[in-house]
N, C-alpha and C. Protein backbone atom coordinates (compact mmCIF):
# COMPACT_ATOMS: atom_id res chain seq x y z
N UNK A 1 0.84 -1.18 0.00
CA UNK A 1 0.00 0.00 0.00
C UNK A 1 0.89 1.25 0.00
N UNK A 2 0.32 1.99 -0.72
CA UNK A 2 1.34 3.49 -1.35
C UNK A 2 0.84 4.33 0.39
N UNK A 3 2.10 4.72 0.67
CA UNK A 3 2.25 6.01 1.93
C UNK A 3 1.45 7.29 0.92
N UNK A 4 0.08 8.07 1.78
CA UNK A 4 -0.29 9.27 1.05
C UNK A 4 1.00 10.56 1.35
N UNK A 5 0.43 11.07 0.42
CA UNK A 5 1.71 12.16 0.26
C UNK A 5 1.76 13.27 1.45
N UNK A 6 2.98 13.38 2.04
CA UNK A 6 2.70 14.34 3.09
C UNK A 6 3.61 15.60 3.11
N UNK A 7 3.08 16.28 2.16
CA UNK A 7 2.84 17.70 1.53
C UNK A 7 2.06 17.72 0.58
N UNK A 8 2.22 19.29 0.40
CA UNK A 8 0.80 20.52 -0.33
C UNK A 8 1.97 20.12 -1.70
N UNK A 9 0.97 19.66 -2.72
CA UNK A 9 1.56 19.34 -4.26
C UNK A 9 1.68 20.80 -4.87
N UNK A 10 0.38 21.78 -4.61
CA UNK A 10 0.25 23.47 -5.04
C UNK A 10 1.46 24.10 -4.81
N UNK A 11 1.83 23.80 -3.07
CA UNK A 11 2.90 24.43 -2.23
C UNK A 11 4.10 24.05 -3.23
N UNK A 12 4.67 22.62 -3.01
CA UNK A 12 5.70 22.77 -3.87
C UNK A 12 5.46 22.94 -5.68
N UNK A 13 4.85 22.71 -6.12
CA UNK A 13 4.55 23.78 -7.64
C UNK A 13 4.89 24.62 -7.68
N UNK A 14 4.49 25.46 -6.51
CA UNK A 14 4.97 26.70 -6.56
C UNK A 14 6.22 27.32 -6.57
N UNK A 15 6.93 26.38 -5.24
CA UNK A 15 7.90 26.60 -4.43
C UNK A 15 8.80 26.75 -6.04
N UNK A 16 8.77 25.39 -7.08
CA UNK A 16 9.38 25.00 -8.18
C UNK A 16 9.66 26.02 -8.73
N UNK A 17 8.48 26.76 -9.40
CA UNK A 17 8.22 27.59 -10.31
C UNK A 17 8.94 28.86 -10.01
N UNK A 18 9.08 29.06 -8.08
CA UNK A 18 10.07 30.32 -8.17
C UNK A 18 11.68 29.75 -8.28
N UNK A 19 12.11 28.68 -8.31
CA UNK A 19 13.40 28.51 -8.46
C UNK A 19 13.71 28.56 -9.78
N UNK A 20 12.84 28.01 -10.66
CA UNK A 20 13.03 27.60 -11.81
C UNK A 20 13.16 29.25 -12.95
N UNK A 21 12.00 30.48 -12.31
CA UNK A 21 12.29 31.58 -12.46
C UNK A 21 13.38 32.59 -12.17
N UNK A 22 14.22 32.15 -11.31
CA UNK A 22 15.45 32.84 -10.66
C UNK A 22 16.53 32.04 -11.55
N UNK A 23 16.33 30.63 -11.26
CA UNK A 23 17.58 30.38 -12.00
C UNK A 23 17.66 29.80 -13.44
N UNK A 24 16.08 29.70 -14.08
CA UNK A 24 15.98 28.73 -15.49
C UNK A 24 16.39 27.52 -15.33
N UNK A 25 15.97 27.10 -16.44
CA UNK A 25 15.80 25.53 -16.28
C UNK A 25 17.28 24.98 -15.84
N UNK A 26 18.36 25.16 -16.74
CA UNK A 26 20.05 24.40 -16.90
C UNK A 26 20.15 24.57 -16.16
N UNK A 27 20.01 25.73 -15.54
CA UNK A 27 20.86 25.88 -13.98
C UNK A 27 20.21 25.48 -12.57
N UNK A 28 19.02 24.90 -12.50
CA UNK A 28 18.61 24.33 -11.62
C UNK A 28 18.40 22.74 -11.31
N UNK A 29 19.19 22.31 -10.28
CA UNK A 29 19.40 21.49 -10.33
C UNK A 29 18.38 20.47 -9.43
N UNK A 30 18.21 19.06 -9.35
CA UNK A 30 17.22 18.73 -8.77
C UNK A 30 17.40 18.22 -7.76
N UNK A 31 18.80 18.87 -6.99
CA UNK A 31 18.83 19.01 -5.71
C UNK A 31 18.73 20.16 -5.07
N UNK A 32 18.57 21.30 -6.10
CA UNK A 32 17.56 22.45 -5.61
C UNK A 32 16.57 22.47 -4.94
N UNK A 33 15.73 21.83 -5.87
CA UNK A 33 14.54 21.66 -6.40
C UNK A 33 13.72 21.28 -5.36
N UNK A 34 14.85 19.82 -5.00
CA UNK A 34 14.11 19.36 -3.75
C UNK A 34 14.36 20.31 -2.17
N UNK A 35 15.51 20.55 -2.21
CA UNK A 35 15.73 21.28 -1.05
C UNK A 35 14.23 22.92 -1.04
N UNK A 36 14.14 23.81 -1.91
CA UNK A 36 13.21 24.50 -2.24
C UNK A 36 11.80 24.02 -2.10
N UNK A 37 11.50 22.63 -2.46
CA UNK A 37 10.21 22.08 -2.08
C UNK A 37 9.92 21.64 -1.04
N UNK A 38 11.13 21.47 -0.20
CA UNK A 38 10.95 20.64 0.98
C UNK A 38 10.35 18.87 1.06
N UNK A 39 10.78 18.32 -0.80
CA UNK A 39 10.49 16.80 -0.53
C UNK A 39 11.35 16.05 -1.04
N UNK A 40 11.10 14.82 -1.13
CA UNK A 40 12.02 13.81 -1.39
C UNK A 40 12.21 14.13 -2.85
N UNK A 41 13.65 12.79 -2.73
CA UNK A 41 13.39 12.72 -4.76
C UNK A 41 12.64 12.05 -5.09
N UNK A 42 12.18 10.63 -4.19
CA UNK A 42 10.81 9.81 -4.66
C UNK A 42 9.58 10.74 -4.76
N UNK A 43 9.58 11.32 -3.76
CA UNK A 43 8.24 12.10 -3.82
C UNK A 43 7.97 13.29 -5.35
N UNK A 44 9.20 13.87 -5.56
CA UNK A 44 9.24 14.02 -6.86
C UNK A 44 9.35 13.19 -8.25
N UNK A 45 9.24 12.37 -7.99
CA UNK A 45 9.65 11.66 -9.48
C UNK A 45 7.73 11.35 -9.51
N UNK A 46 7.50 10.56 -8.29
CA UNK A 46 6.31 10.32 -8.31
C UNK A 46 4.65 11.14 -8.13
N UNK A 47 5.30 12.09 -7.77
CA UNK A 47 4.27 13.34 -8.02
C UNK A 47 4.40 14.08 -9.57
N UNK A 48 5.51 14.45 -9.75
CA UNK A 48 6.00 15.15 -10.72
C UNK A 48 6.14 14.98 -12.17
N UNK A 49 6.93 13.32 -11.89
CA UNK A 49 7.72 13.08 -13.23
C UNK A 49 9.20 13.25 -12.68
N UNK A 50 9.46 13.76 -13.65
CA UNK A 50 11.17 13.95 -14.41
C UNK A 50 11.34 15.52 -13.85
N UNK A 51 12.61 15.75 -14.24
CA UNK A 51 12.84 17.45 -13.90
C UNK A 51 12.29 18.62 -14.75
N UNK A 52 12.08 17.43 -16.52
CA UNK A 52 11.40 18.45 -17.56
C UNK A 52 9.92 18.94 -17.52
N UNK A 53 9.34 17.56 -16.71
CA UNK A 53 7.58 17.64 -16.59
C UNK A 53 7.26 18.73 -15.80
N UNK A 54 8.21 18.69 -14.43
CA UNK A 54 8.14 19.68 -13.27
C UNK A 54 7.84 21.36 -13.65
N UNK A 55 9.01 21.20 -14.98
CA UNK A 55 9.54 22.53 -15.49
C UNK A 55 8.21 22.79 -16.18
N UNK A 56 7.54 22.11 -17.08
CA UNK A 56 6.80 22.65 -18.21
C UNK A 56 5.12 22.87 -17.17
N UNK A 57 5.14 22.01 -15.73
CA UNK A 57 4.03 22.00 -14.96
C UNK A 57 4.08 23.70 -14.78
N UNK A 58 5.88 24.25 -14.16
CA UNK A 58 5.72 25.26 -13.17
C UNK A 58 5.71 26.43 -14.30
N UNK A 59 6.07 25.77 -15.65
CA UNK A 59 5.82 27.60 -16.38
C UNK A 59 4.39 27.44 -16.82
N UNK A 60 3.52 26.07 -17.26
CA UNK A 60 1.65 26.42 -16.96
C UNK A 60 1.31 27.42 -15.65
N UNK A 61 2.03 26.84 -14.70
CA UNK A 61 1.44 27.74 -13.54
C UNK A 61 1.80 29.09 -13.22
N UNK A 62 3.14 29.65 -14.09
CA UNK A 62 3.23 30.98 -14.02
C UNK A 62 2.14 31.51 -14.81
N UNK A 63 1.80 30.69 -15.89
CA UNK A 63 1.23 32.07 -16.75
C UNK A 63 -0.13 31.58 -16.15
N UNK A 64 -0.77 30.74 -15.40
CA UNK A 64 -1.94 30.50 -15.27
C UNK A 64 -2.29 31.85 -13.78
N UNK A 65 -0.86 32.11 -12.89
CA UNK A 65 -1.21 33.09 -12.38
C UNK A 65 -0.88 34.82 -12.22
N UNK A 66 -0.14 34.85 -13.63
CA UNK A 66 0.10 36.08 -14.02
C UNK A 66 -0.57 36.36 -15.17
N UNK A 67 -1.03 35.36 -16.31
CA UNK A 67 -1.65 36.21 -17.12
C UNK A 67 -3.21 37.21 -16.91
N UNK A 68 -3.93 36.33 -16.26
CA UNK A 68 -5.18 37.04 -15.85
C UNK A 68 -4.78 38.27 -15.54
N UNK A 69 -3.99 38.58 -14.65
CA UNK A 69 -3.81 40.29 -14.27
C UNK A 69 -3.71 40.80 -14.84
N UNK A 70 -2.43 40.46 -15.54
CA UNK A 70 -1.74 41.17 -16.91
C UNK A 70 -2.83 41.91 -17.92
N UNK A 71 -3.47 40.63 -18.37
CA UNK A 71 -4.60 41.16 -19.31
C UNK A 71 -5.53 41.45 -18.92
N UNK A 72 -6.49 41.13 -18.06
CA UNK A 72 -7.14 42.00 -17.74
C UNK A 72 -6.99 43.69 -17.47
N UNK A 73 -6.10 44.19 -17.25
CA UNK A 73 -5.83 45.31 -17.09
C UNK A 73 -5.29 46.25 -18.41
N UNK A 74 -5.55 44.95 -19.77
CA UNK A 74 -5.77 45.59 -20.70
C UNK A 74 -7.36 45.30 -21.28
N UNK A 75 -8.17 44.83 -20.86
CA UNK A 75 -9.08 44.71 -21.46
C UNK A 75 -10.18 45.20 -20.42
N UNK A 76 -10.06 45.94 -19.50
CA UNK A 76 -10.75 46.59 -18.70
C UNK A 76 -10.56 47.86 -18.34
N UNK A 77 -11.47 48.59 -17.79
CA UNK A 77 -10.79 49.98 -17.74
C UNK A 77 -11.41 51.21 -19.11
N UNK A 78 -11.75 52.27 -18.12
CA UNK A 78 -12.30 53.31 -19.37
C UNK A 78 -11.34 53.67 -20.31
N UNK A 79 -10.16 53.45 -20.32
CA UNK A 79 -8.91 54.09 -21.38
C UNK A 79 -8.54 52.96 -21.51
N UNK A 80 -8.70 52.44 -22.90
CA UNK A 80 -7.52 51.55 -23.22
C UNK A 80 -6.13 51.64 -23.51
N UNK A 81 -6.03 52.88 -23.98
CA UNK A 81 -4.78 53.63 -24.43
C UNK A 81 -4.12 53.80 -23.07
N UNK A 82 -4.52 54.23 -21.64
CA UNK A 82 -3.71 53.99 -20.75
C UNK A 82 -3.33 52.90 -19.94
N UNK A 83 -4.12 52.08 -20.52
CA UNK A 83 -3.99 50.57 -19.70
C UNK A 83 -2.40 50.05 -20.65
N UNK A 84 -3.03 50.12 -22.16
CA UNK A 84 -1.61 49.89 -23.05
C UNK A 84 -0.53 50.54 -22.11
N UNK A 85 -0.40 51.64 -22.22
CA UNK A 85 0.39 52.55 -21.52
C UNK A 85 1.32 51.93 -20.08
N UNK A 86 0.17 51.65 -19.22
CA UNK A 86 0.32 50.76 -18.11
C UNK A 86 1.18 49.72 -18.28
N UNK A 87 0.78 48.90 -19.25
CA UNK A 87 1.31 47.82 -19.31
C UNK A 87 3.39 47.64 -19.69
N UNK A 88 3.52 48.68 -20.57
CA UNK A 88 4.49 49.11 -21.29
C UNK A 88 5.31 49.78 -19.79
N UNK A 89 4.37 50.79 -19.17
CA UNK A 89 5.41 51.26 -18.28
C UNK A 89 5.52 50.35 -16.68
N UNK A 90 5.31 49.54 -16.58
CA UNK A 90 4.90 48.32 -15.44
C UNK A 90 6.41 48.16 -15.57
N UNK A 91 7.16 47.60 -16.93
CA UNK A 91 8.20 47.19 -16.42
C UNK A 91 9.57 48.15 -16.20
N UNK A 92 9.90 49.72 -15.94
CA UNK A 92 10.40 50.39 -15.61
C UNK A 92 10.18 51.26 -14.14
N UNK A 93 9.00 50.30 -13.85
CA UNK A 93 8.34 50.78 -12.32
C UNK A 93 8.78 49.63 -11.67
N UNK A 94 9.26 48.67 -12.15
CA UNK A 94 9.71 47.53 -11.19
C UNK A 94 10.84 47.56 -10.08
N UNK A 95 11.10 47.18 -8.96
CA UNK A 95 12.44 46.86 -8.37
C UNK A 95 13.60 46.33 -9.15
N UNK A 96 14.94 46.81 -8.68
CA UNK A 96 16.24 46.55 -9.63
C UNK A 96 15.69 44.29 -9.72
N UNK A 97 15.98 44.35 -8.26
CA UNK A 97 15.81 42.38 -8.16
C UNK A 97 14.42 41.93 -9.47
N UNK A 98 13.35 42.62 -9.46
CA UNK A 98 11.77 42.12 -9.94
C UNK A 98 12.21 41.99 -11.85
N UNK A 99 13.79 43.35 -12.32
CA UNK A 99 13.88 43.53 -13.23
C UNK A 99 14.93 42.47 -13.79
N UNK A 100 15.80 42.13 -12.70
CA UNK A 100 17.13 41.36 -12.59
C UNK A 100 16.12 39.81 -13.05
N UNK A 101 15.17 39.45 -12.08
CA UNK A 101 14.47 38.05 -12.53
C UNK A 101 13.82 38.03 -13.68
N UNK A 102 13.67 39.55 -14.20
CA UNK A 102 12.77 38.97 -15.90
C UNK A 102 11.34 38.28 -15.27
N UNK A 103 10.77 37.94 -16.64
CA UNK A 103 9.55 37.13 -16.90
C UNK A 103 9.97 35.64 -17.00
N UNK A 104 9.01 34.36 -16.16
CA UNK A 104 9.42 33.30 -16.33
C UNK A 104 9.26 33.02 -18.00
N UNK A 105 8.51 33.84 -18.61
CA UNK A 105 7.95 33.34 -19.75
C UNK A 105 9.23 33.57 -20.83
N UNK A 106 9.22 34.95 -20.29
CA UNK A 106 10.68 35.37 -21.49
C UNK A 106 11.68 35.06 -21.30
N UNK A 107 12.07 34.43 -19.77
CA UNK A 107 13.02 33.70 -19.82
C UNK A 107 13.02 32.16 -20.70
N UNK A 108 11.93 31.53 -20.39
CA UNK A 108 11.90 30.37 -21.20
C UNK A 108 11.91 30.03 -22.56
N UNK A 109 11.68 31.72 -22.83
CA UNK A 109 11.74 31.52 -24.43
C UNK A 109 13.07 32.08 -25.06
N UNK A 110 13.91 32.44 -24.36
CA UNK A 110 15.51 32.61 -24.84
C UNK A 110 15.99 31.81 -24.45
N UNK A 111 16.22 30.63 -23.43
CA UNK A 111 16.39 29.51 -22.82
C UNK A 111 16.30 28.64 -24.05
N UNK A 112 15.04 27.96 -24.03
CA UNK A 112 14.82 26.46 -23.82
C UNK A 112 14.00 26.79 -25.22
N UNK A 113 12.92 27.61 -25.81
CA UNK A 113 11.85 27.20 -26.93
C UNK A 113 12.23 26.68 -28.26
N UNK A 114 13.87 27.99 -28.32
CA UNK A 114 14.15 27.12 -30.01
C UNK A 114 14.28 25.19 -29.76
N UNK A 115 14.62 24.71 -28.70
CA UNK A 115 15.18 22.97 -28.73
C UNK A 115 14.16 22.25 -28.19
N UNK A 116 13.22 23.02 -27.17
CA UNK A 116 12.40 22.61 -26.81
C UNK A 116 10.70 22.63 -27.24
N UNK A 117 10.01 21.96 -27.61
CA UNK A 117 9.22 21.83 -28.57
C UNK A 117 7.90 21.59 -27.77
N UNK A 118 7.93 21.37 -26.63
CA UNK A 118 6.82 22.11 -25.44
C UNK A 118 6.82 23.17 -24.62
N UNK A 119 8.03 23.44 -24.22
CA UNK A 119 8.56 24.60 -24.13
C UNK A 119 7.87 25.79 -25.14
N UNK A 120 8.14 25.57 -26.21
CA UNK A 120 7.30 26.61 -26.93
C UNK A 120 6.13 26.35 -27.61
N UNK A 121 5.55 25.12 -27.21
CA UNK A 121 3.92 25.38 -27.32
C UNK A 121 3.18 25.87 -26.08
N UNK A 122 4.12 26.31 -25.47
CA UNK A 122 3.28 26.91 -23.82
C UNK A 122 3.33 28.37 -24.55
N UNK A 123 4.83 29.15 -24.69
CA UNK A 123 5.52 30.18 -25.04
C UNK A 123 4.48 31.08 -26.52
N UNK A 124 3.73 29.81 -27.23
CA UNK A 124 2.90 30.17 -28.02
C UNK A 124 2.13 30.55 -27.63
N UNK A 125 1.31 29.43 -27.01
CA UNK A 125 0.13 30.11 -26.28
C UNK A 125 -0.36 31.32 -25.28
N UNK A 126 1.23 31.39 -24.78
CA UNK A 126 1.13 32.57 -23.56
C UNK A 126 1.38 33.91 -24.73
N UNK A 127 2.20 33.90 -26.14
CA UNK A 127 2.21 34.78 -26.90
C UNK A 127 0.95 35.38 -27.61
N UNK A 128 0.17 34.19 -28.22
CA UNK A 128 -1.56 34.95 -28.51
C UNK A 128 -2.06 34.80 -27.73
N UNK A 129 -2.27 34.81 -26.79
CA UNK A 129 -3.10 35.57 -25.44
C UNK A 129 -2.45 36.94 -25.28
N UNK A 130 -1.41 37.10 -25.08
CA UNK A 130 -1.03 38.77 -24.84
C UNK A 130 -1.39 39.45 -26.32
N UNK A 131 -0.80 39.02 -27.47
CA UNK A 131 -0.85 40.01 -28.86
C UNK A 131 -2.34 39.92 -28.81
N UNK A 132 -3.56 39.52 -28.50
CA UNK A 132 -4.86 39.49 -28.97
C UNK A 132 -5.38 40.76 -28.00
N UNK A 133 -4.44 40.12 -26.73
CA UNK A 133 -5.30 41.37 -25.63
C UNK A 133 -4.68 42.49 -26.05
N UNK A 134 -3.37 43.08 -26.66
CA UNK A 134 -3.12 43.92 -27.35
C UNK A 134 -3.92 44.61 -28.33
N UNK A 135 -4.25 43.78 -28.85
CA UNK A 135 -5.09 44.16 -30.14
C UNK A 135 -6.27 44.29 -29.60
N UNK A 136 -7.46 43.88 -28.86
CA UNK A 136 -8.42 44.06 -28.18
C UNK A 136 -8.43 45.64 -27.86
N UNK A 137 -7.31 45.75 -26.81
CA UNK A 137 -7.04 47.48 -26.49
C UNK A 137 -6.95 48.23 -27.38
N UNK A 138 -5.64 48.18 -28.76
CA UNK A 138 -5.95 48.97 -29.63
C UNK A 138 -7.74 49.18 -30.07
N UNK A 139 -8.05 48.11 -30.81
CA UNK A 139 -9.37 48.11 -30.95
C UNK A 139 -10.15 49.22 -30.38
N UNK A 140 -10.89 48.82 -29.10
CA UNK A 140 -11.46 49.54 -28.36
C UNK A 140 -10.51 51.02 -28.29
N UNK A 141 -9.13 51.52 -28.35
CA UNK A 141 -8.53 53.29 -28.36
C UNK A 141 -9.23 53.49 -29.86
N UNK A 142 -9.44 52.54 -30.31
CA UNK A 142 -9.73 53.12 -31.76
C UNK A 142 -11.43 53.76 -31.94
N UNK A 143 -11.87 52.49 -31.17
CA UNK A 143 -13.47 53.23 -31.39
C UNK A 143 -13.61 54.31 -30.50
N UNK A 144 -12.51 54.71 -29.16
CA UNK A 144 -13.10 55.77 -28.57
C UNK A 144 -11.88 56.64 -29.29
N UNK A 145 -11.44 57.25 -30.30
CA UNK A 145 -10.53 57.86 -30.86
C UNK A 145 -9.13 58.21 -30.27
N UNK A 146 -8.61 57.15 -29.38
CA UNK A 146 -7.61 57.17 -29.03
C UNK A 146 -6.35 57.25 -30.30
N UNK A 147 -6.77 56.58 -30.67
CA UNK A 147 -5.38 55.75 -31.53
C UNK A 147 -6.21 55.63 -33.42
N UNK A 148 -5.49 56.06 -34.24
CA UNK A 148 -5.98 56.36 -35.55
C UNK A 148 -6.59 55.26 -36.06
N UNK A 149 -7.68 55.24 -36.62
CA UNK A 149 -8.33 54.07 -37.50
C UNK A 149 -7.67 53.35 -38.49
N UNK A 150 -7.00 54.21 -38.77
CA UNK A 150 -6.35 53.33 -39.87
C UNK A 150 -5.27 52.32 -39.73
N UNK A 151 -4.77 52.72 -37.98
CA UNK A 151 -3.71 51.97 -37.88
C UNK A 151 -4.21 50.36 -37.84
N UNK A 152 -3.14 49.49 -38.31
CA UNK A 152 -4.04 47.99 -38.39
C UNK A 152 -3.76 47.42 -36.54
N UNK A 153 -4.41 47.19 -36.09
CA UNK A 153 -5.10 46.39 -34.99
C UNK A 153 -4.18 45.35 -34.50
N UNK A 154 -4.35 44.48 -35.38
CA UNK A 154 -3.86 43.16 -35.57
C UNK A 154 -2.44 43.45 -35.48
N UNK A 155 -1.51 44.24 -36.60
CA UNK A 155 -0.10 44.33 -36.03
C UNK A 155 0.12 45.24 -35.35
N UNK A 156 -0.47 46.19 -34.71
CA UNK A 156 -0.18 46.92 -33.41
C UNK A 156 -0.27 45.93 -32.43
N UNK A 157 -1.12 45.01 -32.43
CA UNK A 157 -0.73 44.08 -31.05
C UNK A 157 0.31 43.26 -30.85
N UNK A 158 0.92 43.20 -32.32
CA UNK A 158 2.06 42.21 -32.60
C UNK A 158 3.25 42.79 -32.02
N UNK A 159 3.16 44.11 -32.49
CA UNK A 159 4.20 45.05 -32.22
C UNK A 159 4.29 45.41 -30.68
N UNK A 160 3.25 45.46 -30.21
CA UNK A 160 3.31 45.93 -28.77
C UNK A 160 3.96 44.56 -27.62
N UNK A 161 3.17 43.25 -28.11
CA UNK A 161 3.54 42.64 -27.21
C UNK A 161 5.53 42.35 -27.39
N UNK A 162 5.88 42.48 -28.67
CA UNK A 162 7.06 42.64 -28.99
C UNK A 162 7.67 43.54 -28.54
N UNK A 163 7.10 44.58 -28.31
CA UNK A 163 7.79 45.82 -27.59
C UNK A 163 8.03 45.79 -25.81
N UNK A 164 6.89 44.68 -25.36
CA UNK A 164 6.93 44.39 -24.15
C UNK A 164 7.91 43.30 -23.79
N UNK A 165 8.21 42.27 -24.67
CA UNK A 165 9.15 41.24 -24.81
C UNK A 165 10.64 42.01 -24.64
N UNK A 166 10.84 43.18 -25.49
CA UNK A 166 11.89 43.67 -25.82
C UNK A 166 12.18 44.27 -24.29
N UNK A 167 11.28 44.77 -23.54
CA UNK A 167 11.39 45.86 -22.61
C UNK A 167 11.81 44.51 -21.09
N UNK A 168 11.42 43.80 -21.43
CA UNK A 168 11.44 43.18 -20.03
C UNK A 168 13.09 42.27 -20.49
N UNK A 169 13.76 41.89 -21.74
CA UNK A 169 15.04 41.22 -21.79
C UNK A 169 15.97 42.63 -21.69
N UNK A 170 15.23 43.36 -22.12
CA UNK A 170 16.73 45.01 -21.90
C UNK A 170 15.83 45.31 -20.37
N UNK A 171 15.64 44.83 -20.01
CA UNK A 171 15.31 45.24 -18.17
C UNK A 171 15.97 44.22 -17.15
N UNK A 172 16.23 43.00 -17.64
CA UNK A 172 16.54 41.96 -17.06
C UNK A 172 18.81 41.90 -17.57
N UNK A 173 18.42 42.72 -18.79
CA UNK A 173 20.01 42.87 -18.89
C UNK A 173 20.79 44.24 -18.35
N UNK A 174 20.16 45.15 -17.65
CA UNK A 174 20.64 45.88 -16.45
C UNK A 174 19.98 47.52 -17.17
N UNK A 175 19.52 47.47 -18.10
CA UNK A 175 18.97 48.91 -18.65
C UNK A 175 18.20 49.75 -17.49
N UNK A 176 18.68 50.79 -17.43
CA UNK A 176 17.84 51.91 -15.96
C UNK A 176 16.53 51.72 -16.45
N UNK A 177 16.09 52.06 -15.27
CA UNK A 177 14.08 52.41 -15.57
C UNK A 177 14.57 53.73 -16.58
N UNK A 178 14.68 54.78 -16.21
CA UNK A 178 14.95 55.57 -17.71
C UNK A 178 15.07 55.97 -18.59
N UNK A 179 16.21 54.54 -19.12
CA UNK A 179 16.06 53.80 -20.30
C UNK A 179 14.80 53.66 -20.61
N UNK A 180 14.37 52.53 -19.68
CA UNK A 180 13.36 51.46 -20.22
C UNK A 180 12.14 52.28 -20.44
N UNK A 181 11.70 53.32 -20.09
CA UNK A 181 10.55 54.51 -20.13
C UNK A 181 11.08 55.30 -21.17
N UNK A 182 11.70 55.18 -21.80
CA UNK A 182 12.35 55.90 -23.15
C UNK A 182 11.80 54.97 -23.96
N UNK A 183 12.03 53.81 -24.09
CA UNK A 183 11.60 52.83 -25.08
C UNK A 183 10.46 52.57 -24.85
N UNK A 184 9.71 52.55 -23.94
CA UNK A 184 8.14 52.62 -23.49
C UNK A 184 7.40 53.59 -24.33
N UNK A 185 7.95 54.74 -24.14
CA UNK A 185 6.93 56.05 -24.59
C UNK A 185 7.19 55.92 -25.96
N UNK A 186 8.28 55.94 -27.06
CA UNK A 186 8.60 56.22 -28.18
C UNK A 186 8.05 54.73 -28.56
N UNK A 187 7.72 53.62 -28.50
CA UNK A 187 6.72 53.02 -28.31
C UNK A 187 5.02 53.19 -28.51
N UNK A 188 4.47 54.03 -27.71
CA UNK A 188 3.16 54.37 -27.30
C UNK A 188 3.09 55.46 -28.74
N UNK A 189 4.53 56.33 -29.04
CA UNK A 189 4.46 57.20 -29.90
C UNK A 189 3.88 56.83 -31.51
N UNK A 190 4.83 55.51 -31.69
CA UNK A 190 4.80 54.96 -32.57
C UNK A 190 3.63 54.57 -33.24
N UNK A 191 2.17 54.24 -31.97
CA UNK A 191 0.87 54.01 -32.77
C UNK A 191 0.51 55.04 -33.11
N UNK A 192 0.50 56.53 -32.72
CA UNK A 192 0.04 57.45 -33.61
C UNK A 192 -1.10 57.94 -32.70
N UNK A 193 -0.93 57.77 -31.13
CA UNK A 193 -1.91 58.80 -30.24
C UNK A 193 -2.31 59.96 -30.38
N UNK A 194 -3.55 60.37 -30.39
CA UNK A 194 -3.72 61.33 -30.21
C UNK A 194 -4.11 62.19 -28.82
């Protein structure tokens, strides 16, 4: 008869997901892993899997609890144009450490997506979810005359979430908030606000 498990499976998910964000996948080792979770290696192999399953569990669970915020706070709100805004300047309002750790997401996708081939069917999916809610916001600046009609929708969201990609790897490679609010605004410039 199997011993029930004695720990929180959520707890260490979690615990995973922040090691695995500080240090990426190569460099974490799965005597980290366990020490950070507080369990065995049986208890990991047999809860978990392998060290790769763990990995691809704990970046579902980043974006399962950062994207909701994220986007919602572009798809809500009387200004869409300042929520865009928001979003763009979020990462030059961060702490030096919050800027130093990057996104688990964008870390995983300079990491691991070109070799890894679940790796970036997560990295996909977490990508059209942001470019759509992009485009959603443009959308809506457009019908309240934020942002010019003519501009196309569809690649302003492309561009933006690219611009947000860009802002959080030159934030995570030591660029001042200063910087990074330079490339933010000339950014925001670029759709053609009015």
């Amino acid at each position: 008869m199997a011993r029930p498990k004695e720990f929180d499976r959520d707890d260490a998910l979690r615990k995973a997901m922040l090691v695995f964000w500080q240090q990426g996948y190569e460099a974490t080792s799965t005597d980290d892993l366990l020490r950070a979770m507080g369990i065995g290696r049986q208890s990991l192999y047999d809860t978990f899997g392998d060290k790769h399953r763990l990995y691809l569990e704990a970046l579902g669970r980043y974006r399962e609890e950062t994207a909701p915020g994220a986007l919602s706070g572009l798809t809500e709100g009387p200004s869409p144009l300042e929520a865009i805004e928001a979003a763009l300047m979020a990462i030059p309002k961060q702490t030096s450490n919050e800027r130093a750790r990057g996104c688990m997401m964008v870390n995983a996708t300079t990491e691991l997506a070109q070799s890894d081939a679940d790796v970036a069917a997560i990295v996909r999916t977490s990508a059209s979810l942001c470019e759509a809610a992009f485009e959603r916001a443009v959308r809506r600046a457009q019908k309240l005359g934020q942002l010019p009609a003519a501009l196309d929708a569809r690649a302003a969201g492309r561009f933006l979430y690219a611009s947000l990609l860009g802002l959080r790897v030159t934030a995570k490679a030591g660029a001042s908030p200063e910087a990074l609010r330079d490339v933010a605004r000339l950014a925001l410039a670029g759709l053609g606000a009015r």
